[in-house]
Protein backbone atom coordinates (compact mmCIF):
# COMPACT_ATOMS: atom_id res chain seq x y z
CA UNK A 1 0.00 0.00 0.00
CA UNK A 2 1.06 3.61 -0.80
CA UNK A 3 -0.61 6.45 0.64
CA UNK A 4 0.09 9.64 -1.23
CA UNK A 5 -0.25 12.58 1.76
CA UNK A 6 -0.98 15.70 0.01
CA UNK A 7 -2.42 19.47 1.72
CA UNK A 8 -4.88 21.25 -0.27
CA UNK A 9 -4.36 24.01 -2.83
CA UNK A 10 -3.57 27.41 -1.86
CA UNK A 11 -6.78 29.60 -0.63
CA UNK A 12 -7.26 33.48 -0.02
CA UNK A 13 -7.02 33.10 3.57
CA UNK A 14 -3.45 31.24 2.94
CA UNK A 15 -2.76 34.12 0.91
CA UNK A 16 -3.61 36.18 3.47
CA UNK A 17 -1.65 34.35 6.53
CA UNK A 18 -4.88 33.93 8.17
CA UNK A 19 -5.45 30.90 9.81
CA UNK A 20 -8.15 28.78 8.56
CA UNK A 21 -8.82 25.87 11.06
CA UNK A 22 -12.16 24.38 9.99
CA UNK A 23 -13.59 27.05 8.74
CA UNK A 24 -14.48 26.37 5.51
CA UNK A 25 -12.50 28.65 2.81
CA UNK A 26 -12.68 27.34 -0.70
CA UNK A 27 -9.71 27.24 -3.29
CA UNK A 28 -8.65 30.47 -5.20
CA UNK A 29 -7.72 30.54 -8.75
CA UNK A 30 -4.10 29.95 -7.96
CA UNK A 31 -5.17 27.00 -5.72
CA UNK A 32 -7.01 24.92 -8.73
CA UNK A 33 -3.75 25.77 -10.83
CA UNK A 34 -1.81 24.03 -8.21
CA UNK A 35 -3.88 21.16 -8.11
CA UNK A 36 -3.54 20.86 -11.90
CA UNK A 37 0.21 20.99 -11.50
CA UNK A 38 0.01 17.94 -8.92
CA UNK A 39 -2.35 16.35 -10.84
CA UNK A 40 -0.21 16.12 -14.19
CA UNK A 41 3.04 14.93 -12.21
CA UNK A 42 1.19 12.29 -10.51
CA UNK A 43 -0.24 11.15 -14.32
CA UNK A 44 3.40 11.30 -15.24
CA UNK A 45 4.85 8.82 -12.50
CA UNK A 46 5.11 5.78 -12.11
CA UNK A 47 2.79 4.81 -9.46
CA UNK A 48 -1.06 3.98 -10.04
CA UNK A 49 -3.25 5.11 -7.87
CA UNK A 50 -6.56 3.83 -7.18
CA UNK A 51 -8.97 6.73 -5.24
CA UNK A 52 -8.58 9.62 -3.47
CA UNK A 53 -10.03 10.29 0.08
CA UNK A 54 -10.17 14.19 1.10
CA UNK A 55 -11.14 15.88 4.57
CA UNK A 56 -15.02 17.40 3.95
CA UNK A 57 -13.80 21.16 3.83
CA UNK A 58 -14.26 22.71 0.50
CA UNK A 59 -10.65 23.42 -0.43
CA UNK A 60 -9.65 19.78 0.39
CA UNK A 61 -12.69 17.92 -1.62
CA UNK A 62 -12.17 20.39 -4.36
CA UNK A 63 -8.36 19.49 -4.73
CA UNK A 64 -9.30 16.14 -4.83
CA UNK A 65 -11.81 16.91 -7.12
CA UNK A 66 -9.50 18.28 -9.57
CA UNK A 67 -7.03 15.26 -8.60
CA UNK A 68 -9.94 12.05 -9.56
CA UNK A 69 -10.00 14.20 -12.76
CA UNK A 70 -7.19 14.22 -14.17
CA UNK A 71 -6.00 10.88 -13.38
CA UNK A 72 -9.30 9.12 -13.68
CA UNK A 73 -10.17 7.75 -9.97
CA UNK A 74 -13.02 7.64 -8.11
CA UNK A 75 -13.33 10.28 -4.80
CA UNK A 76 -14.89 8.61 -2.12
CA UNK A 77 -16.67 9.74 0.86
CA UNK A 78 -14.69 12.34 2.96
CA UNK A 79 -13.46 11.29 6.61
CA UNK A 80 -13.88 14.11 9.26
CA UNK A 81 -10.63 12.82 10.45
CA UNK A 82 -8.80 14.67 7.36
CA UNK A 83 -10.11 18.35 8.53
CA UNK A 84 -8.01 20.34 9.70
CA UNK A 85 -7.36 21.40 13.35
CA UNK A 86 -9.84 23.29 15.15
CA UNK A 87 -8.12 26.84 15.87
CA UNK A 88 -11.12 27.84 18.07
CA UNK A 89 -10.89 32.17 18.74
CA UNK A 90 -8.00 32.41 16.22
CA UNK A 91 -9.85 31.49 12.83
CA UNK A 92 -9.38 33.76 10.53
CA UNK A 93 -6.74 36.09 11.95
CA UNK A 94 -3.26 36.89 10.57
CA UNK A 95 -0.34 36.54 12.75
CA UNK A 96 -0.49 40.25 13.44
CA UNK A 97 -3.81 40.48 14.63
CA UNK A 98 -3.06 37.33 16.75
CA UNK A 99 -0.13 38.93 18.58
CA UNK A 100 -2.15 42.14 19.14
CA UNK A 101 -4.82 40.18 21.17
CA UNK A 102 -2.75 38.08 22.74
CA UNK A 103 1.14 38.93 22.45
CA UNK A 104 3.43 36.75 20.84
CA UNK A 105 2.95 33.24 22.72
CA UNK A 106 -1.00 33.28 21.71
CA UNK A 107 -0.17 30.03 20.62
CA UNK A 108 0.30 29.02 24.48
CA UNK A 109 -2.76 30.00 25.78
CA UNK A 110 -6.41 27.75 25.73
CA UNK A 111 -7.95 29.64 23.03
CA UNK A 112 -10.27 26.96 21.95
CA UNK A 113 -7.77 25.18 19.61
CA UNK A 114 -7.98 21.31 19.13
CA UNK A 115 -4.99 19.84 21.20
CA UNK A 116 -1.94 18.18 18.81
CA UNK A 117 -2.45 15.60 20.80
CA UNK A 118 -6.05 14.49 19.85
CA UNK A 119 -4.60 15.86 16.32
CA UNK A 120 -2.02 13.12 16.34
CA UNK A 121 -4.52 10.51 17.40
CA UNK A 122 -7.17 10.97 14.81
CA UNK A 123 -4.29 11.17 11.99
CA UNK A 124 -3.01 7.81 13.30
CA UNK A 125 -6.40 6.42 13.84
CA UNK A 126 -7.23 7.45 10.43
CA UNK A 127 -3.88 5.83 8.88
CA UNK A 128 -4.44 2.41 10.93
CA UNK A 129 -8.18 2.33 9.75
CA UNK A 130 -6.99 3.10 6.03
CA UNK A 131 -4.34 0.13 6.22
CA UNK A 132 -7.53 -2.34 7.75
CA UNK A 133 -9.66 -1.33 4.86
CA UNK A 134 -7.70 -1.06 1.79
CA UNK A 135 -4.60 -2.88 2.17
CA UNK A 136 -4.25 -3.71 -1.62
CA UNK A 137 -4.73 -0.12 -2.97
CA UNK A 138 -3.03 2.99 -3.46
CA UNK A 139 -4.84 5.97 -1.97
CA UNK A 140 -4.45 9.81 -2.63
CA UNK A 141 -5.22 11.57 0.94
CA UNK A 142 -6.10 15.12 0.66
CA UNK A 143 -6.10 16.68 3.89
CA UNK A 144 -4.35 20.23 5.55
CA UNK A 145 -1.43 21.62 6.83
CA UNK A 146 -1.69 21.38 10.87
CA UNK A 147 -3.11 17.73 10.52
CA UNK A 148 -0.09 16.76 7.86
CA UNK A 149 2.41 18.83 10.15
CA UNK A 150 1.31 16.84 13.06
CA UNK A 151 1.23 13.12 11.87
CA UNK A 152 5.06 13.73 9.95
CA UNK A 153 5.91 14.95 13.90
CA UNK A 154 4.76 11.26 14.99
CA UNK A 155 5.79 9.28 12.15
CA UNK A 156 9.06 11.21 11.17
CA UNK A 157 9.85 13.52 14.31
CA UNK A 158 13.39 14.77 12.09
CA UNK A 159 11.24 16.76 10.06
CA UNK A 160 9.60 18.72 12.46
CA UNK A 161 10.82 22.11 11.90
CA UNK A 162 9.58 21.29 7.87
CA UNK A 163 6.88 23.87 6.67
CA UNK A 164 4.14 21.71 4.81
CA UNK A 165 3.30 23.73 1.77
CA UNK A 166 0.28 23.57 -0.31
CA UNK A 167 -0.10 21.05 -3.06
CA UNK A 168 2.93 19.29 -1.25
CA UNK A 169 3.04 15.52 -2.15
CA UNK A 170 4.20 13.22 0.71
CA UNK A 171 4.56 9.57 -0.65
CA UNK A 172 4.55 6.49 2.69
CA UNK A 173 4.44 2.90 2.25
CA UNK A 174 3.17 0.18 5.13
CA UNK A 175 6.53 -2.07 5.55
CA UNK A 176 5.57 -4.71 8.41
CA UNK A 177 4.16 -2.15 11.04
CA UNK A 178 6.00 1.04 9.86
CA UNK A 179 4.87 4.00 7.59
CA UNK A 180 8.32 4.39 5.52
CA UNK A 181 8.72 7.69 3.19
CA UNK A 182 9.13 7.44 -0.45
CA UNK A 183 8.61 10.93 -1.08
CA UNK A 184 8.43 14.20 1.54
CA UNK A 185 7.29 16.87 1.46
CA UNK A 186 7.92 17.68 -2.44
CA UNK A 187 6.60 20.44 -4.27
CA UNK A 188 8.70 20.12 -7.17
CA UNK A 189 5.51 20.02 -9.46
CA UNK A 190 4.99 23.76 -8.34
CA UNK A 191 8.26 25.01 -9.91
């Protein structure tokens, strides 16, 4: 099984440095482009992939949209464990406006953000509940940046400091009871 990790397409609010949580911003113009980009690179490789899964949010389900398109797969249902992290008082506030409520460590205080640890548990859940399921195919995940940032910290903890990007490609396969990288973090397609 290879599971091709991959955050959505770029959005206003990204373009904006505002942070989006689950609230639910669809893709810009530049953001379907992207997705376009991906999707010809992954036609051009040499890996088949079978279906894409995407987080419900608009920007997700849209890249994957765009994605089952190109290369001809089947979407299938969304999994609420794909959306993003919950940001609570901070959606939709750029860093500045965050620091002027708050100061510079708002990210310290309980501002009714989803903890990364119940972040990290619903990614893994998710990735133990795709390997039950579909052992024998090749999935595209479409999911976000917090929710990618925080599974790579579990499954790959030297990559922390790594910004995900969007329309950034991860590539893992299952080896005995390990998720090894092929691929991280790549957003060569963008270039």
């Amino acid at each position: 099984m290879l599971l091709g990790l991959i955050r959505h397409g770029l959005t206003d609010w990204n373009a904006m440095g505002k942070i989006q949580g689950q609230s639910d911003i669809a893709l810009n113009d530049e953001g379907r482009r992207q997705a376009r980009l991906l999707g010809e690179r992954l036609r051009e490789e040499p890996f088949e992939w079978h279906a894409i899964v995407t987080s419900h949010l608009s920007r997700a389900r849209e890249t994957g949209e765009i994605l089952g398109e190109i290369l001809n797969i089947p979407v299938l249902e969304p999994d609420q464990r794909l959306q993003e992290r919950a940001y609570g008082e901070v959606e939709g506030l750029t860093q500045e406006e965050r620091e002027a409520r708050w100061g510079k460590e708002w990210h310290l205080l309980n501002l009714g953000q989803e903890s990364e640890a119940a972040l990290i548990e619903r990614g893994m859940q998710f990735l133990q509940d795709v390997w039950d399921k579909h052992q024998d195919k090749n999935l595209l995940i479409v999911s976000h940046g917090a929710l990618l940032a925080q599974l790579y910290s579990r499954l790959y903890p030297e990559h922390v400091s790594e910004r995900i990007g969007n329309l950034s490609l991860t590539i893992i396969k299952r080896e005995d009871l390990e998720w090894v990288k092929v691929l991280f973090n790549s957003t060569d397609h963008l270039l």
